[in-house]
C-alpha atoms as a PDB file:
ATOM      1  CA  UNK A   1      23.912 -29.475  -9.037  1.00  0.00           C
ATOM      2  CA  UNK A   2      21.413 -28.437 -11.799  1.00  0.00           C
ATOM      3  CA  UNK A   3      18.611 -30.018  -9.139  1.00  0.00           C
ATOM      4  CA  UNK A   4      19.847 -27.847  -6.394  1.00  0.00           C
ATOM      5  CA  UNK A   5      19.896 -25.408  -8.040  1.00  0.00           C
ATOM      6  CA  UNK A   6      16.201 -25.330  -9.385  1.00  0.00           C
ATOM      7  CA  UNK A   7      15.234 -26.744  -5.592  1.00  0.00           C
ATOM      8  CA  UNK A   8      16.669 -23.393  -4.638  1.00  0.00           C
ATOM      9  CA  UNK A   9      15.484 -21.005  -6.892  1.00  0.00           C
ATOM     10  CA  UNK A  10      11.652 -22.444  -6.230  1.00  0.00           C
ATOM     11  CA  UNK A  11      12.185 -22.097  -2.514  1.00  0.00           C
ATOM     12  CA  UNK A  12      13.365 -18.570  -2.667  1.00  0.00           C
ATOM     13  CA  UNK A  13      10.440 -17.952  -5.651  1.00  0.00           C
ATOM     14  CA  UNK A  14       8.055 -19.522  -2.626  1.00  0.00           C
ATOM     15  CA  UNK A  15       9.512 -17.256   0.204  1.00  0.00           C
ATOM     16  CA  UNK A  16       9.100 -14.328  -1.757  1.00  0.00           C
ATOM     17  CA  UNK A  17       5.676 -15.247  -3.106  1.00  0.00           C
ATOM     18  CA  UNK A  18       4.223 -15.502   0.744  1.00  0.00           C
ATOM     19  CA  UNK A  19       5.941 -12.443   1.683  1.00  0.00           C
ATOM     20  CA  UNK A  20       4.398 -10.064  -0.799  1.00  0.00           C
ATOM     21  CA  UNK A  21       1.042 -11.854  -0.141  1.00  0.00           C
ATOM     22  CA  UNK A  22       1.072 -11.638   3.583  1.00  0.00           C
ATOM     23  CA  UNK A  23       2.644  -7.380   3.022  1.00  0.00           C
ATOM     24  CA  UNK A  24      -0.163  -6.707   0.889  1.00  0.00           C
ATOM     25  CA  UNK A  25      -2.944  -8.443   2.868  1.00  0.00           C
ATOM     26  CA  UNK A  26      -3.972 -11.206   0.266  1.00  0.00           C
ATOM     27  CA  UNK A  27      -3.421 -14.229   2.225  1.00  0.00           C
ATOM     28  CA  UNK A  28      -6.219 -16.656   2.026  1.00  0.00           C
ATOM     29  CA  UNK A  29      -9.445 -15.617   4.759  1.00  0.00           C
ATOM     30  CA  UNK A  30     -11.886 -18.160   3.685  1.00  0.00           C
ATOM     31  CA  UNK A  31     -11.927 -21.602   4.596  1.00  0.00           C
ATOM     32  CA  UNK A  32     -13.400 -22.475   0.968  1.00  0.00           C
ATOM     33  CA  UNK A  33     -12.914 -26.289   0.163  1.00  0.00           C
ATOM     34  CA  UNK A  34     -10.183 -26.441  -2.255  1.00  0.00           C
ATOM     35  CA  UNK A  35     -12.403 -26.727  -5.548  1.00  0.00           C
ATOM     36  CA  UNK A  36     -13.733 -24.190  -5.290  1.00  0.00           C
ATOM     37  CA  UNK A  37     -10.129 -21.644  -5.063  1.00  0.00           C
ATOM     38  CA  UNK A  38      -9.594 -23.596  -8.064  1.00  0.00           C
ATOM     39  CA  UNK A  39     -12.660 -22.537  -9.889  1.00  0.00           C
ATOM     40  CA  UNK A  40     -12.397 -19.136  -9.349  1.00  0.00           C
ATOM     41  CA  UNK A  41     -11.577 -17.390 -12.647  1.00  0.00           C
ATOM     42  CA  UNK A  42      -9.333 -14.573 -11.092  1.00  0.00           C
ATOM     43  CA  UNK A  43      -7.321 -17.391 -10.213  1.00  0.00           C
ATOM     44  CA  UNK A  44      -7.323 -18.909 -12.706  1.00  0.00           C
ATOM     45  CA  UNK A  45      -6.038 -16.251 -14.837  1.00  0.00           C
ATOM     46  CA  UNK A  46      -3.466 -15.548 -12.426  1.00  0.00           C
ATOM     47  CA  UNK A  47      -2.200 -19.323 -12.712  1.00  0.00           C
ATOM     48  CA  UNK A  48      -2.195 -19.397 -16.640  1.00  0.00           C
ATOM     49  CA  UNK A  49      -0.262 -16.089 -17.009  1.00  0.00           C
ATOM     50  CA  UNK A  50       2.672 -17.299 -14.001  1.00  0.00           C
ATOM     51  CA  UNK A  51       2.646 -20.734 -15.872  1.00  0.00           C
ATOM     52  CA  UNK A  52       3.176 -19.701 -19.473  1.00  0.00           C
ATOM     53  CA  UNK A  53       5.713 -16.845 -18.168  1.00  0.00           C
ATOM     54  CA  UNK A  54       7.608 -19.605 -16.114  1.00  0.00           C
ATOM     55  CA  UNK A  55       7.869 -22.110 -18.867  1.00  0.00           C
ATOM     56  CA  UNK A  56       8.520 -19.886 -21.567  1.00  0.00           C
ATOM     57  CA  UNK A  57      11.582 -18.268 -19.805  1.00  0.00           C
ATOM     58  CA  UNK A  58      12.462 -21.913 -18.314  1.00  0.00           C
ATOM     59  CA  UNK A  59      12.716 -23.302 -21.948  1.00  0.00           C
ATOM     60  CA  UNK A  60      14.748 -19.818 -22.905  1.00  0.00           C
ATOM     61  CA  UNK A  61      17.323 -19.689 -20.649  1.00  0.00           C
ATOM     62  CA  UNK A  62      17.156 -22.797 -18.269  1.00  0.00           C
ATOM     63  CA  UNK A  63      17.588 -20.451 -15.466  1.00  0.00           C
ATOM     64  CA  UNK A  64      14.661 -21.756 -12.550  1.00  0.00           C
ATOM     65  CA  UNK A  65      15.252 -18.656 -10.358  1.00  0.00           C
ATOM     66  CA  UNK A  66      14.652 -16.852 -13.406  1.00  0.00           C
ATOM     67  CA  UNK A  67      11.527 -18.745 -14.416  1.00  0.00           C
ATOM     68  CA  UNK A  68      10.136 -18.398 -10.658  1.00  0.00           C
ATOM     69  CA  UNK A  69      11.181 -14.607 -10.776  1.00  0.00           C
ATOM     70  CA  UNK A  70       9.025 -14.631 -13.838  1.00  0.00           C
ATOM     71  CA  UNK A  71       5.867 -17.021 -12.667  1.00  0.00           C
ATOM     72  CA  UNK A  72       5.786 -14.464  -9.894  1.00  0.00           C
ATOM     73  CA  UNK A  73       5.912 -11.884 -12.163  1.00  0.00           C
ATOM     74  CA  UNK A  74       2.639 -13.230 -14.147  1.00  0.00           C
ATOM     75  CA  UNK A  75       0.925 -13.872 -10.711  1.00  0.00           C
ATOM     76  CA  UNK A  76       1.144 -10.089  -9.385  1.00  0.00           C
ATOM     77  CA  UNK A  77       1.079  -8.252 -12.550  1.00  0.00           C
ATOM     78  CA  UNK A  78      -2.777  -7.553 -12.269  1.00  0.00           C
ATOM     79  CA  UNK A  79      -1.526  -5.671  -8.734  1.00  0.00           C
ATOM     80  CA  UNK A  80       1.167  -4.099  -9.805  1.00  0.00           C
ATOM     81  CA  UNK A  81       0.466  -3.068 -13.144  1.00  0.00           C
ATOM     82  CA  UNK A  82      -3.461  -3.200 -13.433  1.00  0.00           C
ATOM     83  CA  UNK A  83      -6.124  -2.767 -11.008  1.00  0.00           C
ATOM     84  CA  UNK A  84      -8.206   0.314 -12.899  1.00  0.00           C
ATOM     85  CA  UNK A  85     -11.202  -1.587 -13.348  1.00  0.00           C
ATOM     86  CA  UNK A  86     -11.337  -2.555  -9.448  1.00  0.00           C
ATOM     87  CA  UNK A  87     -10.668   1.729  -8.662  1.00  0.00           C
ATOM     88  CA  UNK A  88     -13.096   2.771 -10.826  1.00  0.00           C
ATOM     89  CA  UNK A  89     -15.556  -0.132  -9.348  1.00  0.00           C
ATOM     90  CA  UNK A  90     -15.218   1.181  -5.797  1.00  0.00           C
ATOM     91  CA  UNK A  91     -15.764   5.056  -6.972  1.00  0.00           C
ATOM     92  CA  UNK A  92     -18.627   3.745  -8.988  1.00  0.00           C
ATOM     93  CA  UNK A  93     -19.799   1.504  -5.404  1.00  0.00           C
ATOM     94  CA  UNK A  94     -19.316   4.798  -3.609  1.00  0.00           C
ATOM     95  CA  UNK A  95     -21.712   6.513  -5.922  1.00  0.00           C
ATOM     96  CA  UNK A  96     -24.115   4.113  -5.820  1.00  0.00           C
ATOM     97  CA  UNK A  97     -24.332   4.384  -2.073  1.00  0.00           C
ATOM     98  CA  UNK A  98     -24.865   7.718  -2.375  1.00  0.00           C
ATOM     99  CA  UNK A  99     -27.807   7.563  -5.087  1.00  0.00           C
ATOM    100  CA  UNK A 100     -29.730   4.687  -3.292  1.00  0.00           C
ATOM    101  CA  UNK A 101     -29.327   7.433   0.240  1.00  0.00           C
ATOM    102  CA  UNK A 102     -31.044  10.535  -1.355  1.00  0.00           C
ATOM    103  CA  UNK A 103     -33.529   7.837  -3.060  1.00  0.00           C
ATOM    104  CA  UNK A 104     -33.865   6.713   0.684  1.00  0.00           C
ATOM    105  CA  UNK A 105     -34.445  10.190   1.825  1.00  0.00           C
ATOM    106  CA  UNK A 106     -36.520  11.545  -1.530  1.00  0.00           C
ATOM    107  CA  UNK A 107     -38.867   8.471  -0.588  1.00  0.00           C
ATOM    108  CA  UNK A 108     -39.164   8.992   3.185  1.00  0.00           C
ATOM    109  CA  UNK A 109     -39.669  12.707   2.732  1.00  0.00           C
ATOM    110  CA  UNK A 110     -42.900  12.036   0.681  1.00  0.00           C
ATOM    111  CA  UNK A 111     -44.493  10.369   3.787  1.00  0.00           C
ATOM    112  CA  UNK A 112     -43.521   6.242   3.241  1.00  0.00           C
ATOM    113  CA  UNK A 113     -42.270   4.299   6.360  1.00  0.00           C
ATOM    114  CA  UNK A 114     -38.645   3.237   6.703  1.00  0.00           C
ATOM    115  CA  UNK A 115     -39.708  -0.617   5.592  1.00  0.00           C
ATOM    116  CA  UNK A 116     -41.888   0.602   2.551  1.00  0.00           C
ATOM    117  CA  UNK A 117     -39.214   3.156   1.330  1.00  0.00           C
ATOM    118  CA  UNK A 118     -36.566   0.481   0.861  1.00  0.00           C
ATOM    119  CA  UNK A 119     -39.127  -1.836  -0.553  1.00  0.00           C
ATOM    120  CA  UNK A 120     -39.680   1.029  -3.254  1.00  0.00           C
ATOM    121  CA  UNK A 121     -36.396   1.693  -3.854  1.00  0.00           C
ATOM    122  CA  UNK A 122     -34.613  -1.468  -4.037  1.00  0.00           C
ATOM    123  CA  UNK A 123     -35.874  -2.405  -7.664  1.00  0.00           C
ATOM    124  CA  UNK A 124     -34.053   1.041  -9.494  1.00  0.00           C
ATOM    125  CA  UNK A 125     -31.359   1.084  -7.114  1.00  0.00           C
ATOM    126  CA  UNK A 126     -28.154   1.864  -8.487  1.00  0.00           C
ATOM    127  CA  UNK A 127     -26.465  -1.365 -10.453  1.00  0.00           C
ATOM    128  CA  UNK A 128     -23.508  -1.867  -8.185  1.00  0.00           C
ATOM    129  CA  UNK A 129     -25.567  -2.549  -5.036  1.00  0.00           C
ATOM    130  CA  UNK A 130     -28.989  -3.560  -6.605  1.00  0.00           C
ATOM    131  CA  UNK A 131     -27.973  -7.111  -5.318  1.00  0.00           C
ATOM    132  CA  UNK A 132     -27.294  -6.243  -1.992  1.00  0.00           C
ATOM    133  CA  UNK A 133     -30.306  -3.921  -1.448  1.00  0.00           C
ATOM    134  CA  UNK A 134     -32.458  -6.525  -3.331  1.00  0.00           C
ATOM    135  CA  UNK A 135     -31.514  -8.931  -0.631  1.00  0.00           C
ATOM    136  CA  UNK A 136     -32.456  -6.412   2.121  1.00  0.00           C
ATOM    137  CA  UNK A 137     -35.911  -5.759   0.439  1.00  0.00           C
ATOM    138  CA  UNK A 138     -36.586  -9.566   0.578  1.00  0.00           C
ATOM    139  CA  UNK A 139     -34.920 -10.187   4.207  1.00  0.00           C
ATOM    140  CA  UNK A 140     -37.106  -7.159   6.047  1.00  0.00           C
ATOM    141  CA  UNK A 141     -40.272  -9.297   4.661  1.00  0.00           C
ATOM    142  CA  UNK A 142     -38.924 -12.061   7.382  1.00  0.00           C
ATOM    143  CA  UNK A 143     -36.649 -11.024  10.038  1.00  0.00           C
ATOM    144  CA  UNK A 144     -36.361  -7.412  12.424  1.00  0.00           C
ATOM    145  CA  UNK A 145     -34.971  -4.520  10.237  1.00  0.00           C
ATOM    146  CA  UNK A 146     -32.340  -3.974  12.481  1.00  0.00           C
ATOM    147  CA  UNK A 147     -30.140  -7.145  11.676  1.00  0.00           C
ATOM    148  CA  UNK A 148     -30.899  -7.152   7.949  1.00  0.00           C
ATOM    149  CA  UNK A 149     -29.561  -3.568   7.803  1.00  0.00           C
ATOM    150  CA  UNK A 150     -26.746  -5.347   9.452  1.00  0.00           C
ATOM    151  CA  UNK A 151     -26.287  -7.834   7.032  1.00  0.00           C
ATOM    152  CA  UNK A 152     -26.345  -4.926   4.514  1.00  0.00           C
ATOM    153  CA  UNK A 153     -23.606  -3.447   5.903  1.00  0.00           C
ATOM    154  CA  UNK A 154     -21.866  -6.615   6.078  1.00  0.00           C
ATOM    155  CA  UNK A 155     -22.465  -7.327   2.374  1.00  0.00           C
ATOM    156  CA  UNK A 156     -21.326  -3.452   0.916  1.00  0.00           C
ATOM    157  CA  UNK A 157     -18.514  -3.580   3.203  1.00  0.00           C
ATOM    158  CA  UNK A 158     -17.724   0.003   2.619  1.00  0.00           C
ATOM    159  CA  UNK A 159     -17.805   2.904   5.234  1.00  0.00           C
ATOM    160  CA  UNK A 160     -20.498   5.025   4.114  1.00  0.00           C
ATOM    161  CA  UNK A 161     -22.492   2.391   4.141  1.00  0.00           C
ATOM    162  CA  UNK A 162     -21.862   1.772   7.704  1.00  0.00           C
ATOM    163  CA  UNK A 163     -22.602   5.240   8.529  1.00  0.00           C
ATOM    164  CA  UNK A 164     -26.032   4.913   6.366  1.00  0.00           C
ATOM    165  CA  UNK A 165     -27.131   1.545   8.070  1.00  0.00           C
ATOM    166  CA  UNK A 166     -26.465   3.517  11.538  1.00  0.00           C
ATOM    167  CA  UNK A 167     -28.950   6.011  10.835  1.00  0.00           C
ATOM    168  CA  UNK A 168     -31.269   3.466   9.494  1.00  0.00           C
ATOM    169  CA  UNK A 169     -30.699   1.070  12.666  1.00  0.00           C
ATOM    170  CA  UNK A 170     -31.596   4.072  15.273  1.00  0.00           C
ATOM    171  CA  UNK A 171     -34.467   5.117  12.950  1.00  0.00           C
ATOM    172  CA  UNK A 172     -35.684   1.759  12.969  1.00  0.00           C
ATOM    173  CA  UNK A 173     -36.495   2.303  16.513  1.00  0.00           C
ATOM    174  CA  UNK A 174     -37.889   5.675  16.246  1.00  0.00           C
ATOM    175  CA  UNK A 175     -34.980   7.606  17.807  1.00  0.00           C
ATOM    176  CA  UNK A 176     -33.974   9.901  14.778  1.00  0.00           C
ATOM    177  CA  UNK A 177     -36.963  12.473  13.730  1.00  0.00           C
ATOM    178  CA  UNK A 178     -35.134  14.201  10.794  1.00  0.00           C
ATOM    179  CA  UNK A 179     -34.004  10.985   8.847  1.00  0.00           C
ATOM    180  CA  UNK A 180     -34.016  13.031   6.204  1.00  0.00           C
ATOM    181  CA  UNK A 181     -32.188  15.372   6.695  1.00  0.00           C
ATOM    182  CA  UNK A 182     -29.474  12.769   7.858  1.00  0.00           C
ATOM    183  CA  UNK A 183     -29.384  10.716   4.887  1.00  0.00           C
ATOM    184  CA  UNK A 184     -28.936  13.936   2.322  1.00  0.00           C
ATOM    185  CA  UNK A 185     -26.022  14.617   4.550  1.00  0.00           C
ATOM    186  CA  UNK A 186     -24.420  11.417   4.213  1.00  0.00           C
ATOM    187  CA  UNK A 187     -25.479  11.268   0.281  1.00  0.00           C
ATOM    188  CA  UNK A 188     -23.219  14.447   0.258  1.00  0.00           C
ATOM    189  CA  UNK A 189     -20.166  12.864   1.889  1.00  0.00           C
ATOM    190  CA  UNK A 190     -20.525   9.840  -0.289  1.00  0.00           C
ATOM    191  CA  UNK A 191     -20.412  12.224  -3.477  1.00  0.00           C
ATOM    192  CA  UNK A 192     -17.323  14.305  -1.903  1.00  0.00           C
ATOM    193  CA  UNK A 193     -15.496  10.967  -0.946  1.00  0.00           C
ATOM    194  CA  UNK A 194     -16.088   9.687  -4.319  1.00  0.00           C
ATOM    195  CA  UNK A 195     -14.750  12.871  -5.867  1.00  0.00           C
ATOM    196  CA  UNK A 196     -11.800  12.676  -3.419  1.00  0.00           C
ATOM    197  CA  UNK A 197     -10.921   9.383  -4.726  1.00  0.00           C
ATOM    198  CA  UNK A 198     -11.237  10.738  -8.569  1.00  0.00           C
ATOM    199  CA  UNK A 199      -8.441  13.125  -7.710  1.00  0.00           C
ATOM    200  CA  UNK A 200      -6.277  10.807  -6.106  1.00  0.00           C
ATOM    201  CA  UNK A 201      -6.770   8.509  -8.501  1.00  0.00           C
ATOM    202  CA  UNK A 202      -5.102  11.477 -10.861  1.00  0.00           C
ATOM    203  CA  UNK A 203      -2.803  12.433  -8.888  1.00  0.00           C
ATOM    204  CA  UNK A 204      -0.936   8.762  -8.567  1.00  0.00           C
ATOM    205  CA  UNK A 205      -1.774   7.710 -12.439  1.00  0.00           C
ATOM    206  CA  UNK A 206       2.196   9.135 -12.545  1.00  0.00           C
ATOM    207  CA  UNK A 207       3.631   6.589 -10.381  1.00  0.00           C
ATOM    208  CA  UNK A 208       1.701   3.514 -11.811  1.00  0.00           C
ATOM    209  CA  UNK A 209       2.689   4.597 -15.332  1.00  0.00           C
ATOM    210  CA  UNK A 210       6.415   4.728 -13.850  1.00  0.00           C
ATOM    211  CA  UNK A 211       5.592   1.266 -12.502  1.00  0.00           C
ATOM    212  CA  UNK A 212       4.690  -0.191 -15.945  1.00  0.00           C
ATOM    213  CA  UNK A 213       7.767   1.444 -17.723  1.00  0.00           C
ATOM    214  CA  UNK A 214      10.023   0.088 -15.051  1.00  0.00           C
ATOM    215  CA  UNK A 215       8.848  -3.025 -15.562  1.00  0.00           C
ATOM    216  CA  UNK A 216       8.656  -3.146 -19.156  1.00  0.00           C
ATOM    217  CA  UNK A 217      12.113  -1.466 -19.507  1.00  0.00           C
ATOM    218  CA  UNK A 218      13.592  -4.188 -17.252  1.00  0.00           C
ATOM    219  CA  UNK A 219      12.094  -7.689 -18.431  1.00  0.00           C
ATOM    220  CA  UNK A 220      12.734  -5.823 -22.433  1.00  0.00           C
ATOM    221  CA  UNK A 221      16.225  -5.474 -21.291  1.00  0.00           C
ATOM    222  CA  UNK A 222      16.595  -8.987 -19.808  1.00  0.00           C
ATOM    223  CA  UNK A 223      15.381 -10.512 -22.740  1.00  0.00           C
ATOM    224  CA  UNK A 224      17.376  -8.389 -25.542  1.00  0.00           C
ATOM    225  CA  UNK A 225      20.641  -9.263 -23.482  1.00  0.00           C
ATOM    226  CA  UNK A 226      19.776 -13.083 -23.450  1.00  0.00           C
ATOM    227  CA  UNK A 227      18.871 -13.579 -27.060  1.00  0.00           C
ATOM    228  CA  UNK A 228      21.359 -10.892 -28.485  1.00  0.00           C
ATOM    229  CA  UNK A 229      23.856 -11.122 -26.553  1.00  0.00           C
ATOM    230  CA  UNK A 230      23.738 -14.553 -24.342  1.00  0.00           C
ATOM    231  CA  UNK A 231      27.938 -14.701 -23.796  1.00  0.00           C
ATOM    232  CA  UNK A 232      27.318 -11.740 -21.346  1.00  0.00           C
ATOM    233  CA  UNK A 233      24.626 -13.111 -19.237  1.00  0.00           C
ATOM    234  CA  UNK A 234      26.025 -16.469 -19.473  1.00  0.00           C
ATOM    235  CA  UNK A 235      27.627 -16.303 -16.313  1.00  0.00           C
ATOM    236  CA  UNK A 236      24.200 -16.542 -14.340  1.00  0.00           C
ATOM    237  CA  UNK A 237      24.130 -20.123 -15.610  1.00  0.00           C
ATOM    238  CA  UNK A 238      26.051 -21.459 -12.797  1.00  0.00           C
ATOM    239  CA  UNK A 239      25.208 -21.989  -9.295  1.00  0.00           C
ATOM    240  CA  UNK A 240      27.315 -19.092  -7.879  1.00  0.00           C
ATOM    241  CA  UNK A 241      24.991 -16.941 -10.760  1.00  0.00           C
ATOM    242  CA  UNK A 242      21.336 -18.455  -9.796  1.00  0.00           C
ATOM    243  CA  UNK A 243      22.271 -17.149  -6.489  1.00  0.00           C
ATOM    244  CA  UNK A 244      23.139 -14.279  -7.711  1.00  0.00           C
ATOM    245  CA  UNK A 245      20.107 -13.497  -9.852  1.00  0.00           C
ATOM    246  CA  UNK A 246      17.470 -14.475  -6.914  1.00  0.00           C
ATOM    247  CA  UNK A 247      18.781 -11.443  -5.004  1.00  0.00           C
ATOM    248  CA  UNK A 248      18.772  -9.095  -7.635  1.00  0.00           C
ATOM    249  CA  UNK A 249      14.605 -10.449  -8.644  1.00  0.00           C
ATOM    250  CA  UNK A 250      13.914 -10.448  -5.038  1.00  0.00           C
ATOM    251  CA  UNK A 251      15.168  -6.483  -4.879  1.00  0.00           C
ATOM    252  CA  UNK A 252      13.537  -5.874  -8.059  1.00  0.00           C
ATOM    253  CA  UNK A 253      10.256  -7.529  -7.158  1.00  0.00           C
ATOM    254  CA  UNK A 254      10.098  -5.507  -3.813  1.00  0.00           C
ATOM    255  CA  UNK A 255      10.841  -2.336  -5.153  1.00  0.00           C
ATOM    256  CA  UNK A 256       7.950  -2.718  -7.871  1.00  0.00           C
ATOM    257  CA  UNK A 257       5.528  -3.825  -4.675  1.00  0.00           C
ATOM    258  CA  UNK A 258       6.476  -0.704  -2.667  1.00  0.00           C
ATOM    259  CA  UNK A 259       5.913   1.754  -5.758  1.00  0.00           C
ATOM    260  CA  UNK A 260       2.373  -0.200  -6.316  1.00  0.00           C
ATOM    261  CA  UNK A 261       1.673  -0.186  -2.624  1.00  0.00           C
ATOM    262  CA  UNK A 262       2.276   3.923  -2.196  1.00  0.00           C
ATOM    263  CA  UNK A 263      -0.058   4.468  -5.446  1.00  0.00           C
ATOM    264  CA  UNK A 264      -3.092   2.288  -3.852  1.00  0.00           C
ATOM    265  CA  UNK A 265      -5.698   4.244  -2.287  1.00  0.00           C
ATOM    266  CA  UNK A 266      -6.653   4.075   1.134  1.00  0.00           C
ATOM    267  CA  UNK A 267      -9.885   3.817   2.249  1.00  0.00           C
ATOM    268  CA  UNK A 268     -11.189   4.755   5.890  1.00  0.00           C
ATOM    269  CA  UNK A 269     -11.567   1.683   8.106  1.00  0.00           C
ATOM    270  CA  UNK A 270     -15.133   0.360   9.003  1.00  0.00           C
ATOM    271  CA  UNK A 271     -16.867   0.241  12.243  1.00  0.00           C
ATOM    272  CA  UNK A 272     -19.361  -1.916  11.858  1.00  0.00           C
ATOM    273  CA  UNK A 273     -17.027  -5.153  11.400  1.00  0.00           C
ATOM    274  CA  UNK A 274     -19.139  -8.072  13.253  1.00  0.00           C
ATOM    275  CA  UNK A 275     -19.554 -11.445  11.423  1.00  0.00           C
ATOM    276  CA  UNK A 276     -23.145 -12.734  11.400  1.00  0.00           C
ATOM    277  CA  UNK A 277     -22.866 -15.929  13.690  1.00  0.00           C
ATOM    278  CA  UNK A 278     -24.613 -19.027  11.091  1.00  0.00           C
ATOM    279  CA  UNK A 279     -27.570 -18.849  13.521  1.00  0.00           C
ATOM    280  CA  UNK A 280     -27.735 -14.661  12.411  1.00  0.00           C
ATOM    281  CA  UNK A 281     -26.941 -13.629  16.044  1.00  0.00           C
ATOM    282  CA  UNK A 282     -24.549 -11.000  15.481  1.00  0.00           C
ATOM    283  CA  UNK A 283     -21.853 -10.568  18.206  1.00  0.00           C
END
């Protein structure tokens, strides 16, 4: 019975783990050999906090939907209850765009071609995207402009940066006359989208801070009751009781993934979405 049991509780801790990653949009894209998932160190973080919360509640209370409720738990807490440092990243990546356009447009303006301004600008371009533009300095020196700007846009993956590499690609071919002007425009909306995202970013700070006290109220609570009081939770030590307790994580787990999902940020969706083809045709 106890093997049923557990066999249960990891199914139901598997069901729920593949529907939160297929609602939220993490399911695997890549078709990365194994070894090298494994290496990653987000992962690997992710695996060492669900293991050590899974065993250590395991050995506690020998409850497995409980320990799978908790490995979950340790999986998705950098979603539910972190994820600053990757907000302030993409306001910071915003920025950047815009800093590298008016250099852009500063450098054009004083008379350099469209190849030599990026050139010029690619060594003091913002930190964020110094890589990427880095990589279009060096690719221009060996393919058309037009599909490295493509790749550019590919590699930022951001929609102001589409909108920048648009006005690059028709300059490239000598159909825009006031570049210029053009990129300081789009430097501007970068700057007012990245101050949009600042106030958003304070106006939800509420509802992830209710997400953490939820959370911490609830597992504080769980684990007061089982090692002050273990006669009144003893009851979820039977089968009827395992049962029991998956539905009440699985309720609790959504709920915590809807209040994380309505504080995320939306950004606007891309255009310029085509995968380079490995012979760098683009579709």
């Amino acid at each position: 019975m106890t093997a049923l049991v557990a066999l249960c509780g990891l199914g139901i801790g598997a069901g729920l783990l593949l529907l939160l990653s297929g609602a939220s949009g993490t399911a695997a894209r890549s078709v990365a050999p194994s070894y090298v998932r494994r290496l990653d160190p987000e992962r690997q973080r992710r695996a060492a906090r669900a293991a050590v919360a899974a065993v250590l509640i395991l050995v506690v209370t020998r409850w497995p939907v409980a320990a799978v409720a908790c490995g979950l738990l340790g999986w998705f807490a950098s979603d539910l209850l972190g994820g600053r440092a990757q907000r302030e990243a993409g306001v910071a990546r915003t920025e950047a765009i815009a800093s590298w356009t008016e250099m852009l447009r500063d450098t054009i303006a004083a008379a350099h071609g469209l190849e030599a301004a990026i050139s010029a600008t690619a060594p003091v371009a913002p930190e964020p995207i110094r890589v990427e533009v880095m990589t279009l300095a060096v690719a221009i020196e060996r393919e058309p402009l037009p599909r490295a700007l493509r790749r550019l846009a590919s590699d930022l993956a951001h929609p102001i940066a589409d909108l920048v590499v648009s006005a690059l690609s028709v300059a490239a071919s000598g159909s825009v006359r006031e570049l210029a002007d053009l990129l300081g425009t789009l430097a501007a909306a970068a700057r007012d989208e990245a101050a949009m995202q600042l106030r958003v970013e304070a106006a939800r700070a509420r509802m992830r801070t209710a997400v953490r006290v939820i959370t911490g109220c609830t597992v504080v609570t769980a684990v007061g009751l089982v090692a002050l009081n273990p006669d009144y939770v003893d009851v979820y030590s039977t089968a009827l009781g395992q049962v029991t307790l998956s539905l009440i994580a699985i309720c609790w787990g959504m709920a915590l993934w809807w209040l994380a999902k309505m504080s995320e940020f939306r950004t606007p969706e891309r255009f310029l979405t085509a995968e380079p083809e490995p012979s760098g045709a683009w579709r």
